[in-house]
N, C-alpha and C. Protein backbone atom coordinates (compact mmCIF):
# COMPACT_ATOMS: atom_id res chain seq x y z
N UNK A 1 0.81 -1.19 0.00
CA UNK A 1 0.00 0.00 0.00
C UNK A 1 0.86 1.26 0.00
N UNK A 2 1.97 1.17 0.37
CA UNK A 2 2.95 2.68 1.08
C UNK A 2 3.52 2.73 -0.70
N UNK A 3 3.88 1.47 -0.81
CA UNK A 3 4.60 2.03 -2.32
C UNK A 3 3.50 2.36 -3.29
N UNK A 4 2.13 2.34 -3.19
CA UNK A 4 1.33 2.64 -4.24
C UNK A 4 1.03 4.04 -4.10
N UNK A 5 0.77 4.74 -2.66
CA UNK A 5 0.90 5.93 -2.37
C UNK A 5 1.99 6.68 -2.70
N UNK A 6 3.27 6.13 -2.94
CA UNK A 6 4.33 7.08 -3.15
C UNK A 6 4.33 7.12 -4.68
N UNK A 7 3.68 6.10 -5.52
CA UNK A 7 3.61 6.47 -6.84
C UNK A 7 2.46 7.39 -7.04
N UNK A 8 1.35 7.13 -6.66
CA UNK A 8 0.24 8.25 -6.97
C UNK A 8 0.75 9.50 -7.78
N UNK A 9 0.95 10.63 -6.83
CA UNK A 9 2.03 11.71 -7.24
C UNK A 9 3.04 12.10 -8.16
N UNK A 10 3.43 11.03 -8.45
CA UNK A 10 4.42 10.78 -9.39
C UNK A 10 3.75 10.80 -10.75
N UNK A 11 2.87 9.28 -10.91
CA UNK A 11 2.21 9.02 -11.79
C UNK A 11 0.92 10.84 -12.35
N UNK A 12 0.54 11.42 -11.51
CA UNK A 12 -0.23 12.07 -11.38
C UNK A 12 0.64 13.37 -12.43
N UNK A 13 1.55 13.83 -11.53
CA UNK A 13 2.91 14.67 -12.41
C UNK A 13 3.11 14.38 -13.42
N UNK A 14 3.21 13.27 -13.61
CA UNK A 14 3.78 12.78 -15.72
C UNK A 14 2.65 13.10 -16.12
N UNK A 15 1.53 12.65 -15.41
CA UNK A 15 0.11 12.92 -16.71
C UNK A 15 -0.03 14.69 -16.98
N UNK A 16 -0.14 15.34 -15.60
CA UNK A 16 0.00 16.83 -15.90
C UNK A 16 1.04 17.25 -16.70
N UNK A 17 2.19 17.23 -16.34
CA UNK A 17 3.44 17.89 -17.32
C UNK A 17 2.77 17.22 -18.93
N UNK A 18 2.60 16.19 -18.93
CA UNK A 18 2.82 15.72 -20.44
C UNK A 18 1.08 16.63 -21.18
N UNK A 19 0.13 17.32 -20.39
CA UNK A 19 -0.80 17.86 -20.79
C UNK A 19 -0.31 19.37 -21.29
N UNK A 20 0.60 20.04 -20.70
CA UNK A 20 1.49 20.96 -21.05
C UNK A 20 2.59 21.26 -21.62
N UNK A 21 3.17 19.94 -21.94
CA UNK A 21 4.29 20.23 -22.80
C UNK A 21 4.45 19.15 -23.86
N UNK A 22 5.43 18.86 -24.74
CA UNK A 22 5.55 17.93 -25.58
C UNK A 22 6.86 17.02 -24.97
N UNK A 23 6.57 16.06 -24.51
CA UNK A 23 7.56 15.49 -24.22
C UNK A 23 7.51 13.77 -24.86
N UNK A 24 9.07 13.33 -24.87
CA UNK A 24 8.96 12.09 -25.33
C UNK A 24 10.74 11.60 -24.47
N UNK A 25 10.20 10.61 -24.24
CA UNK A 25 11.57 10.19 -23.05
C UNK A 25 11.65 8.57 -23.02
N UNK A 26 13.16 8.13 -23.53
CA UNK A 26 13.74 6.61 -23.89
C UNK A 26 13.32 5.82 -22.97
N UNK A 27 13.39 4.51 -23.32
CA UNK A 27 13.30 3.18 -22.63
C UNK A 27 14.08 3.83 -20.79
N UNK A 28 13.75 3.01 -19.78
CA UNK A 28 14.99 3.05 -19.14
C UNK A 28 14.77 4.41 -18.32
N UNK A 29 14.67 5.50 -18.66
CA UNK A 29 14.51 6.76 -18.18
C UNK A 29 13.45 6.75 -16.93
N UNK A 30 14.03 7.85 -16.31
CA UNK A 30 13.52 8.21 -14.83
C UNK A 30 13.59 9.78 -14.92
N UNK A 31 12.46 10.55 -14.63
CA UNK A 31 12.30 11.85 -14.75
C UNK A 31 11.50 12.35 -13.21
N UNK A 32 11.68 13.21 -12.82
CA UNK A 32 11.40 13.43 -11.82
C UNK A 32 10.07 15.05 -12.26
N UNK A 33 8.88 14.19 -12.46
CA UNK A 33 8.01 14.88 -13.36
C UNK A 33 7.70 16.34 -12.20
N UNK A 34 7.27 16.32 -11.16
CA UNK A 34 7.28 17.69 -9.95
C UNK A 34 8.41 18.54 -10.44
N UNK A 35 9.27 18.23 -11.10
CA UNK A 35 10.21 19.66 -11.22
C UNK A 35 9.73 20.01 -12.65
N UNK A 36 8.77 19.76 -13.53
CA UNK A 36 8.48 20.15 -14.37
C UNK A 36 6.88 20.48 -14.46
N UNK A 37 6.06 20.59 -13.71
CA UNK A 37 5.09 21.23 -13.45
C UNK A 37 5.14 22.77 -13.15
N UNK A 38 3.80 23.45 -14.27
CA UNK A 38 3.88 24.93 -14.27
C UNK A 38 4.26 25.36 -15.59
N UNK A 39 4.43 24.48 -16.58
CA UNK A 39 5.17 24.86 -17.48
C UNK A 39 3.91 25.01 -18.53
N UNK A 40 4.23 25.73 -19.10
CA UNK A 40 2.63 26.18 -20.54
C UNK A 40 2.95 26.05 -21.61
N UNK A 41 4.39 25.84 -22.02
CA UNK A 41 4.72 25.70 -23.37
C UNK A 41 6.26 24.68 -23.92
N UNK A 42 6.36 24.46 -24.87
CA UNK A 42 8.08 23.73 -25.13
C UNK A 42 8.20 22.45 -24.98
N UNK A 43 9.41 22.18 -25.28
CA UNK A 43 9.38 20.58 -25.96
C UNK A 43 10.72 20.04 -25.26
N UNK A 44 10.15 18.56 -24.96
CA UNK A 44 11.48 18.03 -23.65
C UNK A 44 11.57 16.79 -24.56
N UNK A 45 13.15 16.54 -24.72
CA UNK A 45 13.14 15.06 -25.41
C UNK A 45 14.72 14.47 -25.02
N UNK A 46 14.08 13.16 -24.13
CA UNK A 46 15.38 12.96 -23.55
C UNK A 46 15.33 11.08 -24.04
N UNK A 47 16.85 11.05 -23.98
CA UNK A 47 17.25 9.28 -24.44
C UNK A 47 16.86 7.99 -23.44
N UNK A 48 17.38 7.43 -23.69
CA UNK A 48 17.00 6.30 -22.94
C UNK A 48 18.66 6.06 -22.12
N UNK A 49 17.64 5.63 -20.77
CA UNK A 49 18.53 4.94 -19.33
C UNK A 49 19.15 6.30 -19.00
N UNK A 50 18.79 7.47 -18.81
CA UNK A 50 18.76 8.69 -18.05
C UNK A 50 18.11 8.86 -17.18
N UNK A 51 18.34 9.74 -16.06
CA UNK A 51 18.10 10.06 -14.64
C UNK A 51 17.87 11.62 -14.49
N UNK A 52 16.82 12.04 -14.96
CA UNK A 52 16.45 13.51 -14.33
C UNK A 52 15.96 13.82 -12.98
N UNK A 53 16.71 14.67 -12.39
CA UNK A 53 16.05 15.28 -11.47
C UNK A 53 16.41 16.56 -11.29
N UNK A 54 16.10 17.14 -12.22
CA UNK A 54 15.93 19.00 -12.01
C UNK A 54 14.51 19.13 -12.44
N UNK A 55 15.05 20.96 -12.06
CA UNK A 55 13.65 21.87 -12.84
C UNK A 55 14.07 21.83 -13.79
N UNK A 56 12.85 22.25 -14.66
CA UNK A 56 13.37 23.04 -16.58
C UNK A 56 12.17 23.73 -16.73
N UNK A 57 12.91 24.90 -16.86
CA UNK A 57 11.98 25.95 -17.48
C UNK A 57 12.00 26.45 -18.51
N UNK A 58 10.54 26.88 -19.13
CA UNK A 58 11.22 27.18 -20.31
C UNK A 58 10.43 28.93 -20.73
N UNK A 59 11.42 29.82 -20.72
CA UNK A 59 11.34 30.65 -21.07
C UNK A 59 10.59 31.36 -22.24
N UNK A 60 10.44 30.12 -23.06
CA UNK A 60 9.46 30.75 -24.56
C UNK A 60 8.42 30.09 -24.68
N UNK A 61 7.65 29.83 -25.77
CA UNK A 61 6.94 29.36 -25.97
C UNK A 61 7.66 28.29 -26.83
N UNK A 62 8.43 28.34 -27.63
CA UNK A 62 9.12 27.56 -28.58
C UNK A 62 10.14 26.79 -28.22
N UNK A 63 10.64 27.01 -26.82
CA UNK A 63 11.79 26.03 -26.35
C UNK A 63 12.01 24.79 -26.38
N UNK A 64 12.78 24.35 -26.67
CA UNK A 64 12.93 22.96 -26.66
C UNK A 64 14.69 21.87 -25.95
N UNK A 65 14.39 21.25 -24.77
CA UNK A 65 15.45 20.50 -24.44
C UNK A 65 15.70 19.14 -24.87
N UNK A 66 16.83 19.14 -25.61
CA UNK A 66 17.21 17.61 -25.86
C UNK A 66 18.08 17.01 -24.59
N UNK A 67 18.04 15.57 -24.17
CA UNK A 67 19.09 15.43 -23.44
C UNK A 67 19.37 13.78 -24.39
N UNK A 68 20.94 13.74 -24.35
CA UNK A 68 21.35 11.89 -25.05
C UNK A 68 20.73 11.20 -24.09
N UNK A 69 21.39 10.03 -24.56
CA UNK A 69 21.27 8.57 -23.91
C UNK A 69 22.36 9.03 -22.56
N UNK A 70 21.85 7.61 -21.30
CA UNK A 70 22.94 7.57 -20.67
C UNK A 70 23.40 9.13 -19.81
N UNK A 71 22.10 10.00 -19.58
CA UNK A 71 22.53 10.71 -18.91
C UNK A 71 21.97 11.28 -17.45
N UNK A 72 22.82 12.09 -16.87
CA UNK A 72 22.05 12.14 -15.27
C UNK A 72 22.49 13.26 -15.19
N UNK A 73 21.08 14.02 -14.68
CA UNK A 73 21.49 15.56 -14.37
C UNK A 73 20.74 15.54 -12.74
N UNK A 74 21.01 16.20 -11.97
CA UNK A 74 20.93 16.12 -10.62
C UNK A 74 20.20 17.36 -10.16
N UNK A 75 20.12 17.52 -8.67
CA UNK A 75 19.41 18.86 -8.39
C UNK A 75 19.95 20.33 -8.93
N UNK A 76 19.38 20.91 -9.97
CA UNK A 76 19.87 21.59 -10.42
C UNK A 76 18.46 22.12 -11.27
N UNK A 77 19.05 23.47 -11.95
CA UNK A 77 17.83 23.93 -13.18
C UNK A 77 18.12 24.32 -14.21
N UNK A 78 17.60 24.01 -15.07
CA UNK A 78 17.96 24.57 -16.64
C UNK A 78 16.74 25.47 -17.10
N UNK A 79 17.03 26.72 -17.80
CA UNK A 79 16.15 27.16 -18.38
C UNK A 79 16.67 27.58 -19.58
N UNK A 80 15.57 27.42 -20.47
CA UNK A 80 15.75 27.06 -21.86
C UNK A 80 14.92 28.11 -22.58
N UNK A 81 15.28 29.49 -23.49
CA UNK A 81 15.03 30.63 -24.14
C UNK A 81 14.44 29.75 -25.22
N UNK A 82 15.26 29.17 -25.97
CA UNK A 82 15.53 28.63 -27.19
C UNK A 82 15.21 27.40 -27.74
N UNK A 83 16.62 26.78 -26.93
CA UNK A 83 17.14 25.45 -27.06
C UNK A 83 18.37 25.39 -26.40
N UNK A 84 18.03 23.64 -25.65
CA UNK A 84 19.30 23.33 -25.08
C UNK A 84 19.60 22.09 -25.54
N UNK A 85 20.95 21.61 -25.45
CA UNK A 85 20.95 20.66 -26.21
C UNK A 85 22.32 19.71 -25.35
N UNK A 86 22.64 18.68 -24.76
CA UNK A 86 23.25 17.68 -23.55
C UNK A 86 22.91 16.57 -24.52
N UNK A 87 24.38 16.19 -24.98
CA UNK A 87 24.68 15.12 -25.33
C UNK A 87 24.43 13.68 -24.81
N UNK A 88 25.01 12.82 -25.10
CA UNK A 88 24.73 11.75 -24.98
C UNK A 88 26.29 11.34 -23.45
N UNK A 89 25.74 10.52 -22.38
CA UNK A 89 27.03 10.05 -21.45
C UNK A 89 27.38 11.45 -20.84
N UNK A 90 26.45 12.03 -20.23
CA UNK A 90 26.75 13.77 -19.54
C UNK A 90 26.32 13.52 -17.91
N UNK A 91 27.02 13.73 -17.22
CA UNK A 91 26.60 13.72 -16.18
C UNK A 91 26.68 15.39 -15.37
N UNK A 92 25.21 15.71 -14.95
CA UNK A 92 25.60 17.14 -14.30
C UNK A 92 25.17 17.39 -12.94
N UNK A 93 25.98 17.68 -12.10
CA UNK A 93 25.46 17.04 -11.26
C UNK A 93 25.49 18.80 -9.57
C-alpha cells in the first residue's frame, strides 16, 4: 500500500506535465516529473537509461530541451530561451 501511495504523485505529475508540454523520453529513463510542473509551453526530449532530477523551465513558448542517452542531471535547473541541447554520457550534477 505505502509504495502505491508514493507512486500516486508521481504518476499524477507525468500525466499533468505531459498535458502541457511535448515530451517524449527513452526506454529506461527516470524523470522526476514535480520539477516540471507549471510549465505552458516547449518541448522536452530525452534518451534512454537517463536520470532527471531538475527543474526546466522554459522561457518561450518555442523552447525545446534535448538530453542523449545515458545521462544524469541532478538537483539543479535549466532554463531554456531557445534550445538546449546535452549530449549523450553527460553527467551534471
Amino acid at each position: 500500500m505505502r509504495s502505491l501511495l508514493r507512486r500516486v504523485p508521481h504518476a499524477l505529475a507525468s500525466w499533468v506535465v505531459k498535458q502541457q508540454i511535448q515530451v517524449t523520453s527513452g526506454q529506461g529513463t527516470q524523470v522526476r516529473w514535480l520539477g516540471l510542473i507549471g510549465q505552458s509551453a516547449g518541448q522536452l526530449v530525452i534518451g534512454d537509461q537517463c536520470i532527471i532530477n531538475c527543474r526546466i523551465a522554459f522561457d518561450g513558448s518555442t523552447g525545446r530541451v534535448e538530453i542523449g542517452d545515458r545521462c544524469f542531471i541532478g538537483a539543479s535547473q535549466l532554463v531554456c530561451r531557445e534550445q538546449i541541447t546535452i549530449g549523450n554520457d553527460v553527467i551534471i550534477s
